[in-house]
Protein backbone atom coordinates (compact mmCIF):
# COMPACT_ATOMS: atom_id res chain seq x y z
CA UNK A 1 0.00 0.00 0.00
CA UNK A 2 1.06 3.46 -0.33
CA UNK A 3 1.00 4.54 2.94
CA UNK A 4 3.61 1.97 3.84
CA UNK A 5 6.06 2.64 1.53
CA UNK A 6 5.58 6.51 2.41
CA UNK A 7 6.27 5.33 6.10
CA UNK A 8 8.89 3.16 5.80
CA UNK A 9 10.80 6.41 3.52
CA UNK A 10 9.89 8.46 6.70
CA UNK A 11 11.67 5.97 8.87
CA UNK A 12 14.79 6.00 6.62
CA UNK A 13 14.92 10.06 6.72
CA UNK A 14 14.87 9.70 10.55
CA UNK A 15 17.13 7.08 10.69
CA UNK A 16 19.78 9.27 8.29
CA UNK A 17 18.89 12.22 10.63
CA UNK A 18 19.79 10.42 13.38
CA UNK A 19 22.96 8.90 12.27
CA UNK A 20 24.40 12.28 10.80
CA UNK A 21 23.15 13.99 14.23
CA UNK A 22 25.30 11.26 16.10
CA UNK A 23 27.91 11.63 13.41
CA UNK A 24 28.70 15.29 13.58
CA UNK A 25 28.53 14.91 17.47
CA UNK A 26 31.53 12.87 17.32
CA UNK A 27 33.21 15.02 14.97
CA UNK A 28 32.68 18.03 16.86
CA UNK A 29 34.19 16.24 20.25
CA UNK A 30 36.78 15.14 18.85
CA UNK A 31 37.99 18.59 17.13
CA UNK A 32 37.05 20.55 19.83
CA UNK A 33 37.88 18.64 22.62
CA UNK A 34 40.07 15.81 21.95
CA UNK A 35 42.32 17.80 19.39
CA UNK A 36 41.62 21.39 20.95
CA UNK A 37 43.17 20.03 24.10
CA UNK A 38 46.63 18.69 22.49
CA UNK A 39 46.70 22.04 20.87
CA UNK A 40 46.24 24.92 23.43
CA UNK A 41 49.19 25.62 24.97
CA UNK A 42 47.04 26.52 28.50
CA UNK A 43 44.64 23.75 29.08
CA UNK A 44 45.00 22.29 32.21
CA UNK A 45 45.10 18.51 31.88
CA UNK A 46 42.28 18.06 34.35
CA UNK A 47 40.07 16.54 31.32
CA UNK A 48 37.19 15.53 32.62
CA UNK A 49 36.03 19.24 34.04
CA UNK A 50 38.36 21.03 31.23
CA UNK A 51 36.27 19.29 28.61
CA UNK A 52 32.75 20.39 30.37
CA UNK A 53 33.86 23.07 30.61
CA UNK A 54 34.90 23.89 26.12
CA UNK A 55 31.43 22.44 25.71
CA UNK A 56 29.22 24.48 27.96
CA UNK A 57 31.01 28.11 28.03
CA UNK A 58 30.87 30.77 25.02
CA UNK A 59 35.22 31.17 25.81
CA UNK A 60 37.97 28.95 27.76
CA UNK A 61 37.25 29.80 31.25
CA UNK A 62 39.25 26.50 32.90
CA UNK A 63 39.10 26.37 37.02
CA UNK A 64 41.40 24.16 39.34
CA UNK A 65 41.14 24.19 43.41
CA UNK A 66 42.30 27.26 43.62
CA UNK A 67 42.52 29.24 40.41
CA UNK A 68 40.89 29.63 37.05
CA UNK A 69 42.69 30.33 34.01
CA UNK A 70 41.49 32.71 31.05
CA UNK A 71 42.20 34.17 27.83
CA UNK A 72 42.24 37.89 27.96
CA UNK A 73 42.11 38.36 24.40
CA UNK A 74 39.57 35.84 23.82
CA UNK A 75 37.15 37.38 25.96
CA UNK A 76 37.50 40.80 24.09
CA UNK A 77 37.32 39.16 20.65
CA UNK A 78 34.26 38.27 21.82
CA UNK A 79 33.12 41.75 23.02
CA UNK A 80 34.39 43.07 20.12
CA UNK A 81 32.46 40.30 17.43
CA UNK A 82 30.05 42.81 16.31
CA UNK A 83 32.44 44.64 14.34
CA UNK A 84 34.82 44.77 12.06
CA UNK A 85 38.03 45.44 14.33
CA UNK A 86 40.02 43.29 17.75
CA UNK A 87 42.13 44.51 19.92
CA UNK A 88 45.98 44.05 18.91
CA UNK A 89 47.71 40.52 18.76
CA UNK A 90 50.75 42.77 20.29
CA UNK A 91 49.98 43.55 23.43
CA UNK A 92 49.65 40.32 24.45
CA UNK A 93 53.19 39.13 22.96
CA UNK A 94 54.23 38.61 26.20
CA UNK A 95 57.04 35.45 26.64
CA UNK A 96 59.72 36.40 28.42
CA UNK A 97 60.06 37.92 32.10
CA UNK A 98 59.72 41.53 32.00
CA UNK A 99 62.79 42.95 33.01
CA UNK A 100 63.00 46.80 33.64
CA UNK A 101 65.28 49.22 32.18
CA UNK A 102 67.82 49.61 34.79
CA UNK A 103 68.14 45.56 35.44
CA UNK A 104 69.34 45.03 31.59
CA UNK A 105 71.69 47.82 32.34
CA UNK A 106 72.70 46.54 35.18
CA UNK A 107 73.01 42.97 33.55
CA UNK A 108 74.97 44.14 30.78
CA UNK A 109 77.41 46.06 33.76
CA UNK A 110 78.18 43.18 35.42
CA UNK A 111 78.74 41.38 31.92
CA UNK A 112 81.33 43.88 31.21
CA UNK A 113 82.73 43.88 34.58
CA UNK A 114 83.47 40.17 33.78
CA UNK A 115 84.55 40.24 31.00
CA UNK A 116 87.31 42.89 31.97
CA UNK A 117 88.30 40.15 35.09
CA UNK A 118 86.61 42.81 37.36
CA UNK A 119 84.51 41.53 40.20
CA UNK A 120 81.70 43.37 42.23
CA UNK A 121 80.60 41.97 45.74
CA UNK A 122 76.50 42.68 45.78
CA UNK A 123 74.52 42.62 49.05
CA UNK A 124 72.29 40.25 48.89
CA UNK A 125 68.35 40.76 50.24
CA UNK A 126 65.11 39.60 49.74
CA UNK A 127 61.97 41.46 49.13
CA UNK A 128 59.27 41.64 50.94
CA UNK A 129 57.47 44.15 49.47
CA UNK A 130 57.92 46.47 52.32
CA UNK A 131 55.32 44.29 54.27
CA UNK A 132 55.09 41.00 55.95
CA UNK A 133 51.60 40.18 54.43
CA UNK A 134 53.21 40.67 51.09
CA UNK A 135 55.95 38.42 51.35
CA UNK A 136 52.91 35.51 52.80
CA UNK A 137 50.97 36.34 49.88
CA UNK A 138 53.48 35.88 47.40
CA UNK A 139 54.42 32.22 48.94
CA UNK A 140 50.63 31.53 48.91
CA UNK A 141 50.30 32.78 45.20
CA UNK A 142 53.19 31.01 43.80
CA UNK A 143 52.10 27.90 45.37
CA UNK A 144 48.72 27.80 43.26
CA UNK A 145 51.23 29.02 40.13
CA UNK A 146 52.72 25.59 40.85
CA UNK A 147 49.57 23.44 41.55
CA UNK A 148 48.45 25.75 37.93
CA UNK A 149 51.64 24.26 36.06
CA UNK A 150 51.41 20.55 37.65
CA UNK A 151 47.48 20.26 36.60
CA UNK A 152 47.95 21.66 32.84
CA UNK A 153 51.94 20.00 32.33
CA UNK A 154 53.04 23.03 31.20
CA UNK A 155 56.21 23.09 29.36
CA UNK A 156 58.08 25.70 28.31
CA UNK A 157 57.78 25.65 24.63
CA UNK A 158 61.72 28.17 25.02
CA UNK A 159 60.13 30.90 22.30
CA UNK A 160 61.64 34.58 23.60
CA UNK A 161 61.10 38.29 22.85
CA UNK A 162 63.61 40.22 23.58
CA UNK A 163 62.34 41.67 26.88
CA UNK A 164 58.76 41.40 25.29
CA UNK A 165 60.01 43.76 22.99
CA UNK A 166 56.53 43.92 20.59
CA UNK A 167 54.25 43.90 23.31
CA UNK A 168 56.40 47.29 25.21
CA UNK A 169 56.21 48.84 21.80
CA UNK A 170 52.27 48.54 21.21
CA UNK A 171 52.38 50.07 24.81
CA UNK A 172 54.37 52.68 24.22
CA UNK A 173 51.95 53.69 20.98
CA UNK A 174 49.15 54.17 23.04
CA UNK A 175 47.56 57.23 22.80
CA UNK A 176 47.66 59.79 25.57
CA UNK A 177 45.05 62.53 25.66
CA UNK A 178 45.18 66.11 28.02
CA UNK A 179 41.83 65.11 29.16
CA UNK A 180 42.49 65.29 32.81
CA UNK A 181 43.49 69.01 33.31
CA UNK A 182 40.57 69.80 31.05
CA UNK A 183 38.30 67.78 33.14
CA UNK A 184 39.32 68.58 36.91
CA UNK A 185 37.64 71.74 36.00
CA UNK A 186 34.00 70.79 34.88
CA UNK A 187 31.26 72.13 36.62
CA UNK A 188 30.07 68.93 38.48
CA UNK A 189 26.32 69.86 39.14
CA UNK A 190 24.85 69.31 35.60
CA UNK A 191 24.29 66.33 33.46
CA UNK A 192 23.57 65.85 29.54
CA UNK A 193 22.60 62.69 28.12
CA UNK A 194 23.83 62.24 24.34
CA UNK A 195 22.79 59.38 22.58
CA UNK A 196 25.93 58.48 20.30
CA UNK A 197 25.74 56.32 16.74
CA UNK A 198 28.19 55.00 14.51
CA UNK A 199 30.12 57.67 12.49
CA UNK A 200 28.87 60.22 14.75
CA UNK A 201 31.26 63.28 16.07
CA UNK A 202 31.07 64.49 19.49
CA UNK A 203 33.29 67.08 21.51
CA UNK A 204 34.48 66.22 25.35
CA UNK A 205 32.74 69.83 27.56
CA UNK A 206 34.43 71.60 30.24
CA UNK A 207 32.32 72.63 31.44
CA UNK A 208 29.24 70.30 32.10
CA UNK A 209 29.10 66.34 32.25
CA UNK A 210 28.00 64.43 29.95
CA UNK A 211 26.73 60.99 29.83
CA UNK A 212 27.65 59.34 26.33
CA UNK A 213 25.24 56.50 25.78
CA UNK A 214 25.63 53.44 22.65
CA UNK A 215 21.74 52.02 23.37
CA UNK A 216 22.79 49.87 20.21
CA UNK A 217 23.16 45.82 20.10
CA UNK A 218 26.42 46.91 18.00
CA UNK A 219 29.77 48.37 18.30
CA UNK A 220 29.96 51.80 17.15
CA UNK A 221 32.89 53.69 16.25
CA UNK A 222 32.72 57.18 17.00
CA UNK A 223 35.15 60.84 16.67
CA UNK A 224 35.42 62.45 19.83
CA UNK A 225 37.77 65.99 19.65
CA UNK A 226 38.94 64.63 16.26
CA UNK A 227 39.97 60.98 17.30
CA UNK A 228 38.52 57.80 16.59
CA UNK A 229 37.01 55.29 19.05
CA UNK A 230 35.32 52.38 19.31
CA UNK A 231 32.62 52.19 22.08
CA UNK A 232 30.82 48.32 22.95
CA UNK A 233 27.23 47.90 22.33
CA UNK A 234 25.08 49.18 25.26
CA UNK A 235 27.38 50.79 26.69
CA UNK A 236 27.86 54.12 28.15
CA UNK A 237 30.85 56.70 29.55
CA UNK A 238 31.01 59.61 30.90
CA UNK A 239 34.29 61.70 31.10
CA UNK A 240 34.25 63.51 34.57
CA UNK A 241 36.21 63.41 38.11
CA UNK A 242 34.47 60.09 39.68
CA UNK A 243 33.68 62.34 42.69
CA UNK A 244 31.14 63.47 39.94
CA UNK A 245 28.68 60.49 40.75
CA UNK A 246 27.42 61.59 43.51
CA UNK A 247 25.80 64.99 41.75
CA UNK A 248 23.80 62.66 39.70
CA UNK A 249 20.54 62.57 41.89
CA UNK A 250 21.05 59.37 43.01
CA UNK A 251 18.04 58.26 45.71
CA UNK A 252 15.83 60.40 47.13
CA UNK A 253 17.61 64.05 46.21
CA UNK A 254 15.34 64.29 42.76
CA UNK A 255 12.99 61.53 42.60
CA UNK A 256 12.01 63.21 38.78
CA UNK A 257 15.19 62.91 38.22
CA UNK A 258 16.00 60.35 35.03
CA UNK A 259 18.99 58.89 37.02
CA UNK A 260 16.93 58.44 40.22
CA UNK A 261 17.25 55.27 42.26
CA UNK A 262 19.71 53.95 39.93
CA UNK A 263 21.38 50.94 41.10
CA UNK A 264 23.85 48.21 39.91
CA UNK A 265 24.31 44.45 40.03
CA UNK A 266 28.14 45.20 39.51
CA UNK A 267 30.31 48.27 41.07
CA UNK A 268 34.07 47.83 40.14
CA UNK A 269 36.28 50.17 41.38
CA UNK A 270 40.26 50.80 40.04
CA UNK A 271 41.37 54.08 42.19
CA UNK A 272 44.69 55.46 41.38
CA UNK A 273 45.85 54.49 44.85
CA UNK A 274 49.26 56.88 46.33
CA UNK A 275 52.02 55.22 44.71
CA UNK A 276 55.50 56.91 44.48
CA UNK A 277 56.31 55.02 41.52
CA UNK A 278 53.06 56.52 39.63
CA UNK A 279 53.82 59.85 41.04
CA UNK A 280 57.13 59.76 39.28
CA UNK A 281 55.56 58.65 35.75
CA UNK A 282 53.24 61.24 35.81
CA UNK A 283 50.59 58.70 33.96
CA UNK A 284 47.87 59.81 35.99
CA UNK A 285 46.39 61.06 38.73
CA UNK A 286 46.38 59.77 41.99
CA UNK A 287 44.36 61.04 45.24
CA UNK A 288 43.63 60.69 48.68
CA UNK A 289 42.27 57.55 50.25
CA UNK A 290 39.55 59.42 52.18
CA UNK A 291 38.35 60.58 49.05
CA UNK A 292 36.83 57.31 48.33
CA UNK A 293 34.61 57.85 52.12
CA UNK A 294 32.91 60.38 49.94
CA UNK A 295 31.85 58.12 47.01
CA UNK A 296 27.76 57.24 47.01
CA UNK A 297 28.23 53.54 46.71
CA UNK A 298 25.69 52.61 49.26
CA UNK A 299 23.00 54.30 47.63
CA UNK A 300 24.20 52.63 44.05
CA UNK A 301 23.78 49.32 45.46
CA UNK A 302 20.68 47.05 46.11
CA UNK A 303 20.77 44.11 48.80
CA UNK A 304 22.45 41.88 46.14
CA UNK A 305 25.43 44.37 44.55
CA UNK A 306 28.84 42.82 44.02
CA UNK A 307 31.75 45.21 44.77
CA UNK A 308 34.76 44.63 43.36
CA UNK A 309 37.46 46.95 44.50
CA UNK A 310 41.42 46.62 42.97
CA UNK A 311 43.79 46.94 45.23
CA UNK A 312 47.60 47.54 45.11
CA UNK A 313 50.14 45.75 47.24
CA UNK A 314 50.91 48.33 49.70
CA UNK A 315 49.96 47.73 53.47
CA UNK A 316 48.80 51.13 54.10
CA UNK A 317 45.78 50.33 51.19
CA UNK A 318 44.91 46.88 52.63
CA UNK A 319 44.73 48.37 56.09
CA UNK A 320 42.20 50.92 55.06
CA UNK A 321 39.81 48.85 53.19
CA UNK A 322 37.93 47.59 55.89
CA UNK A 323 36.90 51.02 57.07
CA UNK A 324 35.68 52.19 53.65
CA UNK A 325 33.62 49.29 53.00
CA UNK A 326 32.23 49.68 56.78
CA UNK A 327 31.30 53.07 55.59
CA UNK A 328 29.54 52.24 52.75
CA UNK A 329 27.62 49.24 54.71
CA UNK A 330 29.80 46.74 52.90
CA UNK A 331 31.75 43.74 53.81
CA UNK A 332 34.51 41.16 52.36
CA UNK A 333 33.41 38.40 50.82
CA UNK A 334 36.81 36.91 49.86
CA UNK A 335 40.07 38.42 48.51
CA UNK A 336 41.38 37.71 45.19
CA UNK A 337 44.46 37.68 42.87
CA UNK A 338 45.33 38.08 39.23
CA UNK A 339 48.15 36.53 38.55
CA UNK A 340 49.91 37.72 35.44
CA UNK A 341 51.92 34.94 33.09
CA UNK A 342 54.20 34.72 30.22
CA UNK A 343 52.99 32.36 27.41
CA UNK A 344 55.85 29.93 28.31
CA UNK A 345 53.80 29.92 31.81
CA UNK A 346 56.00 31.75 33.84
CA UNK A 347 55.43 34.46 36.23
CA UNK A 348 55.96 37.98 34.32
CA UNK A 349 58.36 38.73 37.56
CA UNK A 350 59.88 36.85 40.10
CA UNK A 351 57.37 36.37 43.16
CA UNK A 352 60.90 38.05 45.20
CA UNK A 353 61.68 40.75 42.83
CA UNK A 354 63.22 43.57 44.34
CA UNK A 355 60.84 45.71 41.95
CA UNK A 356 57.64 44.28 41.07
CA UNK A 357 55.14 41.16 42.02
CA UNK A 358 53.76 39.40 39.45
CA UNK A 359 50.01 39.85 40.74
CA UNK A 360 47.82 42.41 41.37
CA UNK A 361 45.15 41.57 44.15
CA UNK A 362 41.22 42.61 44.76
CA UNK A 363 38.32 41.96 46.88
CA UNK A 364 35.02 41.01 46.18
CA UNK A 365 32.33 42.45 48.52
CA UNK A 366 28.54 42.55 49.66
CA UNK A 367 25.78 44.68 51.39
CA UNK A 368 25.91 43.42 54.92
CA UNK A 369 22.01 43.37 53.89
CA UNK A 370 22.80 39.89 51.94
CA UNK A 371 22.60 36.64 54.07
CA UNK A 372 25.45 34.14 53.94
CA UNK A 373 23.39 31.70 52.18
CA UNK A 374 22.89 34.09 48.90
CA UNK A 375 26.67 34.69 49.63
CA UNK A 376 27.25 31.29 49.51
CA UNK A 377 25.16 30.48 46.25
CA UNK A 378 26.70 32.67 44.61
CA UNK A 379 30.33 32.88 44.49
CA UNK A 380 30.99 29.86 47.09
CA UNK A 381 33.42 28.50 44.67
CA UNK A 382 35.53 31.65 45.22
CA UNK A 383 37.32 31.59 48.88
CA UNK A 384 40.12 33.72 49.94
CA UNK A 385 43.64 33.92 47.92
CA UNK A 386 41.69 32.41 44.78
CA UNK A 387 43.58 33.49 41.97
CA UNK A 388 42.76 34.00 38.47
CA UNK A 389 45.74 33.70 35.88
CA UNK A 390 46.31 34.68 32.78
CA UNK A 391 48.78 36.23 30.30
CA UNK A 392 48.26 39.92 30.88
CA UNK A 393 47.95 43.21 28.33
CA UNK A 394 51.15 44.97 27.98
CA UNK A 395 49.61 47.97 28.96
CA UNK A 396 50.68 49.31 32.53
CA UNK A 397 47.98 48.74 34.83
CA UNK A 398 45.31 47.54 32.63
CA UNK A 399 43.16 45.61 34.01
CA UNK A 400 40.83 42.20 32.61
CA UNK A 401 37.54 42.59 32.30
CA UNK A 402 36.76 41.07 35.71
CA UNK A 403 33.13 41.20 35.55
CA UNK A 404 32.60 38.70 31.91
CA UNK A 405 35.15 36.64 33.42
CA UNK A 406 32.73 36.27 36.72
CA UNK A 407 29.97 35.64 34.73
CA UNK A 408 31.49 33.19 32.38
CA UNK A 409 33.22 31.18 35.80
CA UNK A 410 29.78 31.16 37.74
CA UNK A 411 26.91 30.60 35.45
CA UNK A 412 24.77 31.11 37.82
CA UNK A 413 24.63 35.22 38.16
CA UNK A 414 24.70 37.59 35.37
CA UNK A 415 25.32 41.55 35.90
CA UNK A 416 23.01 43.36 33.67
CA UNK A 417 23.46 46.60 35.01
CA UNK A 418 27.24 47.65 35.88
CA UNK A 419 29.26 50.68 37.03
CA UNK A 420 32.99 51.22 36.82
CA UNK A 421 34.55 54.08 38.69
CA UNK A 422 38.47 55.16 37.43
CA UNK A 423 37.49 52.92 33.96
CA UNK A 424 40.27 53.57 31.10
CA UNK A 425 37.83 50.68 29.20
CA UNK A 426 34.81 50.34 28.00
CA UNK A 427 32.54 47.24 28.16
CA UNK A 428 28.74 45.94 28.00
CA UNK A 429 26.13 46.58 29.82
CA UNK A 430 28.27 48.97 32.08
CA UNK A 431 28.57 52.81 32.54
CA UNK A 432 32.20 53.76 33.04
CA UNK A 433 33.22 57.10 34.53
CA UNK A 434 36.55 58.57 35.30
CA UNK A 435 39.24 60.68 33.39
CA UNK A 436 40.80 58.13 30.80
CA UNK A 437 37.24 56.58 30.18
CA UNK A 438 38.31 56.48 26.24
CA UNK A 439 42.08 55.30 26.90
CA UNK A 440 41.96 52.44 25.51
CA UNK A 441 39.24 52.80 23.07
CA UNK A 442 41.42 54.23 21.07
CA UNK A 443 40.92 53.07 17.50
CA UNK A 444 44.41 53.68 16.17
CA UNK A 445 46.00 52.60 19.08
CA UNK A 446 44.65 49.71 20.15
CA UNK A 447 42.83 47.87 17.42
CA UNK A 448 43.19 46.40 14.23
CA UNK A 449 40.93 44.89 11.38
CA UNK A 450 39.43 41.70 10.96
CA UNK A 451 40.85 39.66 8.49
């Protein structure tokens, strides 16, 4: 009959279905898994988890005990997928230990000194970083660098660059702009929202902020005072003194107010902390720790805001952290560490250097309003000294984007509504305010065309 035949052709279709379905299954494991993990250089060889992990999550986010690795770059080529441009390959052409200046020259001394049969007695020391808690960190840090290199089998593959020689240069390029004179200035007590779109030119004003808003699903790239950027989909920045947030209405002082009540499921703070070295560089601005007692971040937050605050590694900041975040009804949750590698695996300085640690540390905190439990849900795979590593941008003190790394490490929260204060970056979903808001949005300077 003809009905049977017509059925037993249907069967056959879903039969083939079925077999190609199971077919390209097995394909797709096997490239992306089985071959993907002979073939990155930074997969840890925990399979089981590691291969969960490709299969589940939109970029390599791979967690051990104690740590979680990323690729920077990755997660900004994937910010950046709406358009035609990523962020330079250079920056992050980072093998080799960075050495400073003075240490090659004083390398290349003692080489001579050698040479010549001449023979200088050094003192030796070890650093502590001027603190005890430093020198405990370090030993804690570089024993989850280890645990980090015995889980993946990392080998040093030998490549060098000359003191990272193409990643300093792409550094160096980066464009500086005499924003921050012009913008100490500005009149503090007024606010303009512009809506910005692609090809559009806009001028930075002294003397009023402005709120610069891309409502778009799609990177735009923009001319601000005659240079090009690039600014993330839904995005927004506003180029002001941070001290400028709290003239934005916030709560109850204009409930009309378009920016009343506004609160955040993220707050990430970078402040130019005191640092003599900084001073000396002249990159930018530093200020006075009570100035962050002054900061609205109370009223920003509802009962379930993460804080995220950066830290450097200077007792004098770590002692005072506790007292800011009591002001601003906040506590600890844990305290964190990025630690920075080559891509040989190494530490981008010695854990002892006389000069520099290779990690940069931050906390993540709550309302005092959230319960443990919520606490606990949330980010209970994160305890203290949990350290997440990867091979850092050349830039000095740039940070990752901590917040998409967060999201993509616990599945389980997303921020939809973010606030960075001191931001030289843009990103999603996040308003970013602070004197180099456009640093490294820099077209020019920091990107390059797709292929």
């Amino acid at each position: 009959m003809a009905w049977i035949g017509t059925f037993e052709a249907l069967t056959a279709l879903i039969f083939r279905f079925v077999l190609e379905g199971i077919a390209a299954g097995i394909f797709i494991y096997v490239a992306s898994i089985e071959m993907l993990s002979t073939e990155i250089p930074h997969l840890p060889s925990k399979a089981g988890f590691v291969k969960a992990v490709i299969v589940v999550s939109a970029m390599n986010i791979f967690k051990g005990d104690r740590y979680c690795y990323f690729d920077e770059k990755e997660i900004w080529d994937k910010i950046y997928e709406t358009s035609k441009i990523k962020i330079k390959n250079e920056f992050y052409e980072i093998w080799d230990t960075f050495k400073m200046d003075s240490e090659i020259a004083a390398a290349e001394k003692r080489i001579d000194a050698k040479n010549y049969g001449k023979k200088r007695k050094r003192k030796k020391s070890q650093n502590v970083g001027g603190a005890g808690f430093l020198f405990e960190r370090s030993k804690i840090i570089e024993n989850v660098w280890k645990q980090f290199i015995q889980d993946r089998n990392v080998k040093n593959v030998g490549k060098t660059s000359e003191n990272n020689k193409i990643a300093r240069k792409a550094s160096e390029n980066v464009k500086d702009f005499e924003w921050i004179e012009k913008l100490s200035k500005m009149d503090l007590n007024d606010l303009e929202t512009v809506e910005i779109c692609n090809g559009g030119n806009y001028e930075i004003a002294a003397d009023k902020m402005i709120i610069f808003k891309n409502g778009s699903d799609k990177c735009v790239e923009i001319i601000v005072d005659g240079e090009e950027f690039v600014i993330p989909n839904k995005s927004a920045f506003i180029p002001a003194p941070v001290e400028g947030i709290k003239n934005l209405d916030y709560g109850t002082q204009n409930p009309t107010s378009l920016y009343s009540n506004e609160k955040y499921d993220l707050i990430i703070l970078d402040p130019p902390w005191p640092n003599k070295s900084v001073k000396r560089l002249k990159s930018y601005n530093t200020f006075e720790i009570d100035d962050l007692y002054d900061l609205p971040i109370e009223s920003l937050c509802h009962s379930k805001t993460t804080v995220i605050i950066w830290l450097t590694n200077n007792s004098t900041v770590h002692s005072s952290i506790n007292r800011i975040l009591e002001s601003w009804n906040l506590e600890i949750c844990s305290i964190c560490h990025w630690l920075k590698i080559t891509k040989n695996g190494e530490p981008i300085s010695s854990f002892n250097s006389m000069h520099k640690v290779p990690f940069e540390s931050f906390i993540i905190a709550f309302s005092t309003e959230m319960n443990d439990h919520q606490k606990e849900m949330n980010f209970s795979i994160i305890k203290n000294d949990f350290c997440f590593i990867s091979t850092p941008n050349s830039c000095h003190s740039r940070k990752p984007p901590i917040g998409k790394i967060l999201e993509q490490l616990l599945p389980e929260i997303s921020f939809e509504k973010s606030l960075e204060l001191y931001g030289r970056y843009l990103c999603p979903k996040t308003t970013t305010i602070g004197f180099e808001v456009l640093k490294f949005q820099h077209l020019n300077s920091n990107f390059e065309k797709c292929l």
